[in-house]
Protein backbone atom coordinates (compact mmCIF):
# COMPACT_ATOMS: atom_id res chain seq x y z
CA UNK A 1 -48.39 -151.78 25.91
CA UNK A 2 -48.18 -151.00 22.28
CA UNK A 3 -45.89 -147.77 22.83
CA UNK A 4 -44.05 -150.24 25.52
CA UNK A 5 -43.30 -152.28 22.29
CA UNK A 6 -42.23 -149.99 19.41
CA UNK A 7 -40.18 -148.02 22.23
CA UNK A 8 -38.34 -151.84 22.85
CA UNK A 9 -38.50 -152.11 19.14
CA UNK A 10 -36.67 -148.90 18.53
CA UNK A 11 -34.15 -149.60 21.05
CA UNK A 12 -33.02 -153.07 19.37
CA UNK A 13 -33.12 -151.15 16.10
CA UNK A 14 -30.69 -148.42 17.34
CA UNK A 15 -28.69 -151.14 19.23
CA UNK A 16 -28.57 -153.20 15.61
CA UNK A 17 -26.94 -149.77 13.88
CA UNK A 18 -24.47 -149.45 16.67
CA UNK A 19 -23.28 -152.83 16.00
CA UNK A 20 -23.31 -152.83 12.21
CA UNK A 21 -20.93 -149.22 12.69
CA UNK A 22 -18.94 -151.01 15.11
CA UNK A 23 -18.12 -153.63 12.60
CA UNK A 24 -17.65 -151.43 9.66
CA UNK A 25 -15.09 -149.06 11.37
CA UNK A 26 -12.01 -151.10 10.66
CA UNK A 27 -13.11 -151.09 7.01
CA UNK A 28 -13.23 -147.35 6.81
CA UNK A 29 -10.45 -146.41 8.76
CA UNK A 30 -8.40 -149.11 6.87
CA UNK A 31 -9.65 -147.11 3.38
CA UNK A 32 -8.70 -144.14 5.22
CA UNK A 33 -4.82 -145.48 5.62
CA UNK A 34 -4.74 -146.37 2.16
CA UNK A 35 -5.88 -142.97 0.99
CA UNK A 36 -3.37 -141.24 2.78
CA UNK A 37 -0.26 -143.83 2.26
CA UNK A 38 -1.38 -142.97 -1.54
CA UNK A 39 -1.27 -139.46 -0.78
CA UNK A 40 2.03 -139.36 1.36
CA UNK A 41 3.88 -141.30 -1.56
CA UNK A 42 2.82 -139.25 -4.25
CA UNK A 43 3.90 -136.44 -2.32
CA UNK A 44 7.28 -137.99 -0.88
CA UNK A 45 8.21 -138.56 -4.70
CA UNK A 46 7.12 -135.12 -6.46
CA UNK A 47 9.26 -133.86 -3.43
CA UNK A 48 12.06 -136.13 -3.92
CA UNK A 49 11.88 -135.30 -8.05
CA UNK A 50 11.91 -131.52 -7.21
CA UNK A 51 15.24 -131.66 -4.76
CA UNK A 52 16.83 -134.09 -7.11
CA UNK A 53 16.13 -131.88 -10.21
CA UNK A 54 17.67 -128.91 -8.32
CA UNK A 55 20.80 -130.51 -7.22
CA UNK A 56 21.39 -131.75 -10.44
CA UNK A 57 20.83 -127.66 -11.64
CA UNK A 58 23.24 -126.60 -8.81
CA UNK A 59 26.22 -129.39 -9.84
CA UNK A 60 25.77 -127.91 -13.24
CA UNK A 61 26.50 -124.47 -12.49
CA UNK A 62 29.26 -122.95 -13.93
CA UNK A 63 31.46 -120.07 -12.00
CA UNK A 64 31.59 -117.38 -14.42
CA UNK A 65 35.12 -116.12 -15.63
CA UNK A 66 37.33 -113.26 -15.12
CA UNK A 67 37.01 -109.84 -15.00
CA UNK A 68 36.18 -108.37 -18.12
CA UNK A 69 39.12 -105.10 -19.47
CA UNK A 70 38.49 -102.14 -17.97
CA UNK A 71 38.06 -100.59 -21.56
CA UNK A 72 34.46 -102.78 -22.12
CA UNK A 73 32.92 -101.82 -18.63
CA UNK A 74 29.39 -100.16 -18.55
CA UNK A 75 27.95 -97.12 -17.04
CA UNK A 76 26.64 -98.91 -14.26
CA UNK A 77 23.77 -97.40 -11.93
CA UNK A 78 23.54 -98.13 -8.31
CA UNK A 79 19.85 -98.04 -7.22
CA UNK A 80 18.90 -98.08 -3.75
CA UNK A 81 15.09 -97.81 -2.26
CA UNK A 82 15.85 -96.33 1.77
CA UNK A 83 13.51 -96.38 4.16
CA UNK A 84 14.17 -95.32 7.85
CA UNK A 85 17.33 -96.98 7.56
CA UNK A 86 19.74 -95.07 9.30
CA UNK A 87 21.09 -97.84 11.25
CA UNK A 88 22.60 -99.49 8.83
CA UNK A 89 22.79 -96.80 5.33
CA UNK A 90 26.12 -96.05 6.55
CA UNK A 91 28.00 -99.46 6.06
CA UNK A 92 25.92 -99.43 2.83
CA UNK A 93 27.53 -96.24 1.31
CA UNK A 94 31.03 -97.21 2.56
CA UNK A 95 31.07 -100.53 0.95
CA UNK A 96 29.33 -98.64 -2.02
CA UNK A 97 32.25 -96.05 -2.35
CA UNK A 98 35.33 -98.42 -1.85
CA UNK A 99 34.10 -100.24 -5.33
CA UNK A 100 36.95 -101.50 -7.40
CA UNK A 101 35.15 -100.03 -10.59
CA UNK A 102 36.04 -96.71 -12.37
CA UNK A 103 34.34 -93.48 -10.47
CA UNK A 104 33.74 -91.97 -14.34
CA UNK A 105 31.62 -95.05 -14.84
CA UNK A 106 29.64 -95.52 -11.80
CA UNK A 107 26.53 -93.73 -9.44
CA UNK A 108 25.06 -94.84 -6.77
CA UNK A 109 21.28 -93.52 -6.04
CA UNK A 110 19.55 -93.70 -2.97
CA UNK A 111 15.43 -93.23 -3.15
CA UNK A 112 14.49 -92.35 0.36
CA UNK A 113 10.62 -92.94 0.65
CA UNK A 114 9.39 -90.72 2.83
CA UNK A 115 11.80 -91.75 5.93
CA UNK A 116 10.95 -90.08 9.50
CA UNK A 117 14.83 -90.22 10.79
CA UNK A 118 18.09 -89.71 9.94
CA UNK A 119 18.16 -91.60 6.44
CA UNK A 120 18.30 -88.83 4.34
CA UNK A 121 21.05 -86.41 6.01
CA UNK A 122 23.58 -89.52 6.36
CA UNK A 123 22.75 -90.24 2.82
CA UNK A 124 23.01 -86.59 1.57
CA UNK A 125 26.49 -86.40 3.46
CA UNK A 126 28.50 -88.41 0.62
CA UNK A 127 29.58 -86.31 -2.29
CA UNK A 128 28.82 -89.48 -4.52
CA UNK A 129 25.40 -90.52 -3.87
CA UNK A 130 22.79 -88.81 -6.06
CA UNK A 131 20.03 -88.70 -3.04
CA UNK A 132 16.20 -88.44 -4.56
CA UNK A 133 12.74 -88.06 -2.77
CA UNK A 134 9.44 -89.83 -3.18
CA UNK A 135 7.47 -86.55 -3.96
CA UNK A 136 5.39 -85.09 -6.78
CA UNK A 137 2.46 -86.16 -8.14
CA UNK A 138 1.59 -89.57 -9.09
CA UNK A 139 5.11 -90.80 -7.57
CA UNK A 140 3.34 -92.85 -5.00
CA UNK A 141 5.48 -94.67 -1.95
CA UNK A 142 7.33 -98.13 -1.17
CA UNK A 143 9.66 -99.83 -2.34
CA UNK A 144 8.85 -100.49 -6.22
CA UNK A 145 7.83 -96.78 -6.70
CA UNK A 146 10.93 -95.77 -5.06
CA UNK A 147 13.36 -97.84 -7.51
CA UNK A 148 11.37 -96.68 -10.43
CA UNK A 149 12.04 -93.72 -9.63
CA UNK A 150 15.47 -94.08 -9.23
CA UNK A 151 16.09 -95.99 -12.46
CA UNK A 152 14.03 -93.12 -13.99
CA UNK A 153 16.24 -90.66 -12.77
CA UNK A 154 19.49 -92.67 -13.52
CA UNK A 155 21.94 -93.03 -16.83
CA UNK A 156 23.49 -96.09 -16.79
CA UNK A 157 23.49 -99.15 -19.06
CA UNK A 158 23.45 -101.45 -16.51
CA UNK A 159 21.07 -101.23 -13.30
CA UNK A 160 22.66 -102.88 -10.12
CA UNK A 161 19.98 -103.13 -7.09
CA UNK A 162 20.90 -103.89 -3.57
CA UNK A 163 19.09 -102.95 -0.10
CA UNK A 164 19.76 -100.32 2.45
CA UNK A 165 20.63 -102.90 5.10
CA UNK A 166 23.05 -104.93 3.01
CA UNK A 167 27.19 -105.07 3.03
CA UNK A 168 29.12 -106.49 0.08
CA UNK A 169 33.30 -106.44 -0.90
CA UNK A 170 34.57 -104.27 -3.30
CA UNK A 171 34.36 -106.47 -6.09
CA UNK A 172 30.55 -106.13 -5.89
CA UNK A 173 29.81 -104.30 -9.20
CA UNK A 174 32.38 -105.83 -11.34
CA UNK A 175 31.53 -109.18 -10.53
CA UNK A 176 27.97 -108.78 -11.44
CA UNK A 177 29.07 -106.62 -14.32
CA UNK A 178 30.96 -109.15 -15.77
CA UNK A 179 28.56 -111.88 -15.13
CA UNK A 180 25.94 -109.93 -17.09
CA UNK A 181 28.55 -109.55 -19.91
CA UNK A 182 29.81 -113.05 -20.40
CA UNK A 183 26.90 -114.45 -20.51
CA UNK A 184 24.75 -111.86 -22.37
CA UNK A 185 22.05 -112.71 -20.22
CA UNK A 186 19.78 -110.07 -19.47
CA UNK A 187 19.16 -109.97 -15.88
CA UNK A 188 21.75 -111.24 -12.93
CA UNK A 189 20.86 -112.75 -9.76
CA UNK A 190 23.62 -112.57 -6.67
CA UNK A 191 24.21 -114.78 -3.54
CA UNK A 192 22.82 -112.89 -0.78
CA UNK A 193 23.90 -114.66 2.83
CA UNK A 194 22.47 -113.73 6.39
CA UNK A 195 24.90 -113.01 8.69
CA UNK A 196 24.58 -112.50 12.91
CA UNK A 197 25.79 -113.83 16.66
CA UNK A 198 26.48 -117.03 17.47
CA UNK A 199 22.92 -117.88 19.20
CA UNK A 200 20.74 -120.94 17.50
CA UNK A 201 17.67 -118.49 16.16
CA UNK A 202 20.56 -116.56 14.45
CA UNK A 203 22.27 -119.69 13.13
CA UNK A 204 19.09 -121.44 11.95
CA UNK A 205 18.04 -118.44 10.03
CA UNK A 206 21.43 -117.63 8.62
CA UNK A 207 21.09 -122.27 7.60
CA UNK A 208 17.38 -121.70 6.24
CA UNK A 209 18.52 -118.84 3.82
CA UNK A 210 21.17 -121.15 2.48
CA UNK A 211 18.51 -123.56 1.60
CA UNK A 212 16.50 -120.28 -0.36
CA UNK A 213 19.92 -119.91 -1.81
CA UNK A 214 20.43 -123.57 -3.20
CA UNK A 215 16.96 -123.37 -4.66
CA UNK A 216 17.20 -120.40 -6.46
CA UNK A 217 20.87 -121.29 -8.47
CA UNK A 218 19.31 -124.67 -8.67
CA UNK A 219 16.26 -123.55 -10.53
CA UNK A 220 17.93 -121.09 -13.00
CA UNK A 221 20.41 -123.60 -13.97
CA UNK A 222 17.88 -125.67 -15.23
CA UNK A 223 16.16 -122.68 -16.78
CA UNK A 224 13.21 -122.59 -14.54
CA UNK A 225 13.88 -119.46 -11.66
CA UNK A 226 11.83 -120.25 -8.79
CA UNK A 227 13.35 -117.21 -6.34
CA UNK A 228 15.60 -113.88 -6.84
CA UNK A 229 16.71 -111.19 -3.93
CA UNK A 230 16.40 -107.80 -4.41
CA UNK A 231 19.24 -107.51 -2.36
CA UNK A 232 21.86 -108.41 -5.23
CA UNK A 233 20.91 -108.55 -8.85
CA UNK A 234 21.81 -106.53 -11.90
CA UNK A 235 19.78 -106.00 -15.12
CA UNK A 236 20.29 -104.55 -18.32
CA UNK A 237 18.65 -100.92 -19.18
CA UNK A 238 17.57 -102.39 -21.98
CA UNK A 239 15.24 -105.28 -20.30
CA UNK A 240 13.92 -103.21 -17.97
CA UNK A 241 12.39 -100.52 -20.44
CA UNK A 242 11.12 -103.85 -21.91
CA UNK A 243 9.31 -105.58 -18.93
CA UNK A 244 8.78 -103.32 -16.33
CA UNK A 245 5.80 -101.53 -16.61
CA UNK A 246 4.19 -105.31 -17.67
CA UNK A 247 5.79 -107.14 -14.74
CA UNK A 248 2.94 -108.98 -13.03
CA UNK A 249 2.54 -108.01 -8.92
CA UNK A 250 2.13 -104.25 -9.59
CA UNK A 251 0.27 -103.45 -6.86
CA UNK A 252 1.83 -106.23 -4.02
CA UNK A 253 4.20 -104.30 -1.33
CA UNK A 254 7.15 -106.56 -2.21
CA UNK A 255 8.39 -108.86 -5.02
CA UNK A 256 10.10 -106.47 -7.18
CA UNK A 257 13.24 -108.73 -7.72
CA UNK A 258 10.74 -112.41 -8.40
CA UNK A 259 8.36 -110.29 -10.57
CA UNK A 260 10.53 -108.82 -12.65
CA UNK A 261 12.82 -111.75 -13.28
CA UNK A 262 9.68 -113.64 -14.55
CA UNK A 263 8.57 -110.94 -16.97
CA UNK A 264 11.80 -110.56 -18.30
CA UNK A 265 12.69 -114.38 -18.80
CA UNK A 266 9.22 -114.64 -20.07
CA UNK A 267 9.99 -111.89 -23.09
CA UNK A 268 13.83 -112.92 -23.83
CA UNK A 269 13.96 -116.77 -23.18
CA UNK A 270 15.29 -118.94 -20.65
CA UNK A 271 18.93 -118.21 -20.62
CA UNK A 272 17.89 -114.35 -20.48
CA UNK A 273 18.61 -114.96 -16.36
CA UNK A 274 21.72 -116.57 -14.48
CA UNK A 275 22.78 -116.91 -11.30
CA UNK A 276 26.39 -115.01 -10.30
CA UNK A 277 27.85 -117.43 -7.51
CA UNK A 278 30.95 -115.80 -7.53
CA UNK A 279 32.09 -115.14 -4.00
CA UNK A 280 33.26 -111.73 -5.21
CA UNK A 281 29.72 -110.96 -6.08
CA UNK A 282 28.23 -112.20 -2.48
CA UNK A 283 26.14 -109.54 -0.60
CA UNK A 284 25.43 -110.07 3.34
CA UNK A 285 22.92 -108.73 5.87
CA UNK A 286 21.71 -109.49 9.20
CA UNK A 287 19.61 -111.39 10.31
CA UNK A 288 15.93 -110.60 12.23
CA UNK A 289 16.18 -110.32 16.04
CA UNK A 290 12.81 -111.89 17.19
CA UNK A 291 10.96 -114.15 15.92
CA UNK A 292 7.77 -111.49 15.30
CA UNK A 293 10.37 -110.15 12.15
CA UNK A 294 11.10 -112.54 11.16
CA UNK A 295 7.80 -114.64 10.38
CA UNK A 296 7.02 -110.79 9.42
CA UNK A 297 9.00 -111.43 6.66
CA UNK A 298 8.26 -114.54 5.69
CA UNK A 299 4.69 -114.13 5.76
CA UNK A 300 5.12 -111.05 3.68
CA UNK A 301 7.07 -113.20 0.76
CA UNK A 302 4.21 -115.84 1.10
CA UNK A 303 1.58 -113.01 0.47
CA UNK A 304 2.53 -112.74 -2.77
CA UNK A 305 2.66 -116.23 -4.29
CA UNK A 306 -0.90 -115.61 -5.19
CA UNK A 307 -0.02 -113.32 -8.08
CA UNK A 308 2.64 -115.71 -9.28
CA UNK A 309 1.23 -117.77 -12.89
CA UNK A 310 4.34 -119.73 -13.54
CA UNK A 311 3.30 -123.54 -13.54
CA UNK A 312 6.73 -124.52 -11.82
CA UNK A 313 6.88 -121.76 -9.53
CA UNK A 314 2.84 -123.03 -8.59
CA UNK A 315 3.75 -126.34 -8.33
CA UNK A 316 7.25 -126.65 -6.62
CA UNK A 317 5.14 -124.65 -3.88
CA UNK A 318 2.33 -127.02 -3.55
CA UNK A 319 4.36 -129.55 -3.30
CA UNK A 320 6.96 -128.45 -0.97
CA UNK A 321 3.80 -126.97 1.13
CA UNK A 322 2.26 -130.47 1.13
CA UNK A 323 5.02 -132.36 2.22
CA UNK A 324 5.29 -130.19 5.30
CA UNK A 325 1.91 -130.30 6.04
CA UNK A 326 1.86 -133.65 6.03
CA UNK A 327 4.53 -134.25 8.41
CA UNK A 328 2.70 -132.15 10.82
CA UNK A 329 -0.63 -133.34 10.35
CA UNK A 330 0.44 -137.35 10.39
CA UNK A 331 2.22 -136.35 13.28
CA UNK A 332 -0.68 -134.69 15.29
CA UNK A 333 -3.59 -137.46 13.88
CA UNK A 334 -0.49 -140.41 14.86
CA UNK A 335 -1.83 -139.75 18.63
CA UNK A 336 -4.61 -141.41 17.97
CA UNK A 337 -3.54 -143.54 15.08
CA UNK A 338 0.32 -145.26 15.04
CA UNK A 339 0.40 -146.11 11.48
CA UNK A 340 0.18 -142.13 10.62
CA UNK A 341 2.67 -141.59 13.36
CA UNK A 342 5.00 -143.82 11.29
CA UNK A 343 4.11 -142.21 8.10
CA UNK A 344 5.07 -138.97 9.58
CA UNK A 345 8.22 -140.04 10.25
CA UNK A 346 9.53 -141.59 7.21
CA UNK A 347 8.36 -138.16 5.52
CA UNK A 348 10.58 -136.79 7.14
CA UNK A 349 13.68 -138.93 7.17
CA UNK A 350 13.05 -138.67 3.34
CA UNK A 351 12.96 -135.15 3.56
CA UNK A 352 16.18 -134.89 5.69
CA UNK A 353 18.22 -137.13 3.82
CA UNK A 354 16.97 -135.93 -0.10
CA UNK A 355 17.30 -131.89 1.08
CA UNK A 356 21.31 -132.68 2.32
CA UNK A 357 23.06 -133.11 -0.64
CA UNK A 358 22.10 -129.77 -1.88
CA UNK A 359 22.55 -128.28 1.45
CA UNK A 360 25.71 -129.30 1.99
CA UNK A 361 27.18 -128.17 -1.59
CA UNK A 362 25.54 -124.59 -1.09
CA UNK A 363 26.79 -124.18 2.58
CA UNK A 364 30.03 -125.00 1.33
CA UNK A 365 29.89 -122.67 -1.95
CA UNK A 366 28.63 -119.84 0.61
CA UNK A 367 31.37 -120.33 2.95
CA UNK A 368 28.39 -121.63 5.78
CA UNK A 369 29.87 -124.75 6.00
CA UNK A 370 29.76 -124.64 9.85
CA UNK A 371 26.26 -124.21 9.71
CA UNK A 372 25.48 -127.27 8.75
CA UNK A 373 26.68 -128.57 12.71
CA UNK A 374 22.86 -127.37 12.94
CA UNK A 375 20.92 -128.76 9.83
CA UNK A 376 19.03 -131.46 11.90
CA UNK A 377 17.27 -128.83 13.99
CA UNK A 378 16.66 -126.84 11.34
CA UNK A 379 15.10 -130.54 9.30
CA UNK A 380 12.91 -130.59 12.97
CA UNK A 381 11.48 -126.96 13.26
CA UNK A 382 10.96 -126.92 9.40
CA UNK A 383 7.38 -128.32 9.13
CA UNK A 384 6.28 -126.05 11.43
CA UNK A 385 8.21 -122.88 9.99
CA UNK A 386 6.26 -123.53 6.71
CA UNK A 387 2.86 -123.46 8.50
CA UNK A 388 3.42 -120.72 10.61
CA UNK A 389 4.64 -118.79 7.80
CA UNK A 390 1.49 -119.51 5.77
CA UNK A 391 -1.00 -118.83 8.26
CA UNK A 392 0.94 -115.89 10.06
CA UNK A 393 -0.34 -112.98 7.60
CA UNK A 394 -4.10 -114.39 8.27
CA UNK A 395 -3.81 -114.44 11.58
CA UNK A 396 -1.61 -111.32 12.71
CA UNK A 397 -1.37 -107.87 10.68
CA UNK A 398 1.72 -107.45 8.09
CA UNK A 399 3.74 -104.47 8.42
CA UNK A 400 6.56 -102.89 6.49
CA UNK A 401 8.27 -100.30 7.47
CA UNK A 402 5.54 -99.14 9.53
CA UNK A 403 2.87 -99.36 6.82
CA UNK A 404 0.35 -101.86 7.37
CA UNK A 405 -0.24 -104.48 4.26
CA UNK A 406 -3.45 -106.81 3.77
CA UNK A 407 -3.20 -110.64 3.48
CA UNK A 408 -2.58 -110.71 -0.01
CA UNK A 409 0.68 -108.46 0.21
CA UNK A 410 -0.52 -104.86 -0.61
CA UNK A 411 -0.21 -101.62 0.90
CA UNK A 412 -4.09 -101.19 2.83
């Protein structure tokens, strides 16, 4: 009878708990809403500060001016790191040769590193191109030791870099030459544009690397880079014997272009970089033909945010990373809970409405214009491009160029 008794005791007990949880549910779950309204407007308006801040840097870009007289031109040096390219090295070296720039004053070297096709014999076939190897000791492989090498091994004053898969007009070089000149900044970035067919993969990537393009002349306008291409930029010889060897990223697989930029406006001040926007000075390549290559790539660039110890660069990433994480997380917790469902969406009707402004004027300035037919898919997928591209390198192995690289963007 006793045990009879506590057992009925125990039961009313539990039964009283149940109850008092029951009842205090609403409270919690209505702190819970409150914490993440908080949360979602203090991201919605860092976000909204950061895209207003770089459409206000991209309005004030100036064009640069004319061509400078052929009597002040540089040396210039045309460094190229190949790679089992020969797919593509061809169109390279022809829109390399047909340069509107004095022959006395120009050479174009090509670094192949360590290529297993035809890279080297197309290359070697043009009388112009001064065609190097990755080999000795020490030398090393990829792509920074490969343009070290080549700067090493070059003599001009000014250092143009583009990619073995990349096209540009034959006002390449003088544009970026005279960019570098007029405004006696130190190092250049280009436009680079994706070009392809017609289908919506190709047009959403070609849209997407507009909005990488409006970021980066946004941000160095307002004297705070946040992205360069090693497909198009130009230094001087000058800044590169200066911050080179103390550029951070050393040992990371890619980010020769971001790293170096940093160093450099880090040591000579924050007009040391500008952007070139120049059409003139506009370099093209294709875009990647499954959707393995492409978050390839992206997960690559991601890998190396890690080294990055810029507070803006830090912090423009966590908060454009928030934002889209919150837009898919609301959206996936809003199953169960309609008030996060809403949230969700007025993220991102803010984020589709603040991000078009700058989208437009940089579709326009890139002569994408057409693209922009597309710019509410792109607003839809977007969340979900920025977590797959964060978690892709954890989940899947990163390759380049057939070498295999480890989470955190190096060569393993």
């Amino acid at each position: 009878m006793y045990y009879k008794t506590r057992l009925l005791a125990s039961m009313h007990q539990a039964q009283g708990i149940l109850v008092f949880t029951g009842k205090q549910r609403k409270r919690i779950m209505d702190k819970l809403l409150v914490v993440a309204y908080v949360f979602a407007a203090l991201s919605a308006f860092s976000y909204v500060l950061v895209m207003v801040l770089l459409t206000i840097g991209f309005l004030r870009h100036q064009k640069p001016s004319n061509i400078v007289p052929s009597n002040t031109k540089p040396f210039v040096s045309i460094v190229v790191a190949a790679r089992n390219e020969s797919a593509c090295i061809k169109t390279l070296l022809d829109s390399l040769v047909e340069q509107h720039y004095p022959i006395h004053l120009l050479e174009i070297v090509v670094v192949d590193d360590h290529s297993t096709d035809a890279t080297r014999v197309l290359a070697s076939s043009y009388q112009r191109v001064k065609l190097l190897e990755l080999t000795g000791e020490g030398i090393g492989f990829g792509k920074k030791a490969a343009l070290k090498e080549g700067v090493r091994q070059s003599i001009g004053q000014v250092l143009l870099f583009t990619d073995a898969d990349c096209v540009m007009g034959p006002d390449w070089v003088a544009s970026m030459v005279e960019s570098l000149q007029n405004s006696k900044a130190s190092f250049v970035c280009g436009a680079v544009v994706l070009d392809g067919h017609t289908g919506v993969f190709s047009q959403l990537q070609q849209l997407e690397f507009v909005s990488l393009m409006a970021s980066t002349v946004g941000s160095i306008a307002l004297g705070y880079p946040l992205m360069a291409n090693g497909a198009n930029y130009a230094i001087t010889r000058a800044a590169w014997d200066s911050t080179a060897s103390m550029a951070q990223g050393q040992q990371q697989a890619s980010g020769d272009d971001m790293f170096l930029m940093l160093a450099i406006q880090k040591l000579h001040g924050r007009n040391s970089v500008v952007f070139n926007a120049n059409r003139a000075a506009l370099v093209s390549t294709s875009v990647k033909p499954t959707f393995a290559e492409f978050f390839q790539q992206r997960a690559r660039w991601v890998s190396k945010s890690g080294q990055y110890s810029q507070p803006w660069v830090i912090i423009t990433g966590v908060i454009v990373a928030l934002l889209n994480a919150l837009i898919i997380g609301f959206l996936g917790i809003g199953v169960f809970m309609q008030e996060l469902l809403l949230c969700s969406l007025l993220l991102f009707g803010l984020k589709t409405i603040i991000d078009f402004p700058i989208m437009m004027l940089a579709a326009s300035k890139f002569r994408k214009a057409r693209l922009m037919l597309n710019y509410l898919l792109l607003q839809l997928v977007y969340p979900a491009y920025v977590l797959i591209s964060m978690t892709w390198g954890h989940l899947n192995q990163l390759k380049w160029k057939g070498r295999d690289i480890d989470d955190k963007g190096r060569f393993s």
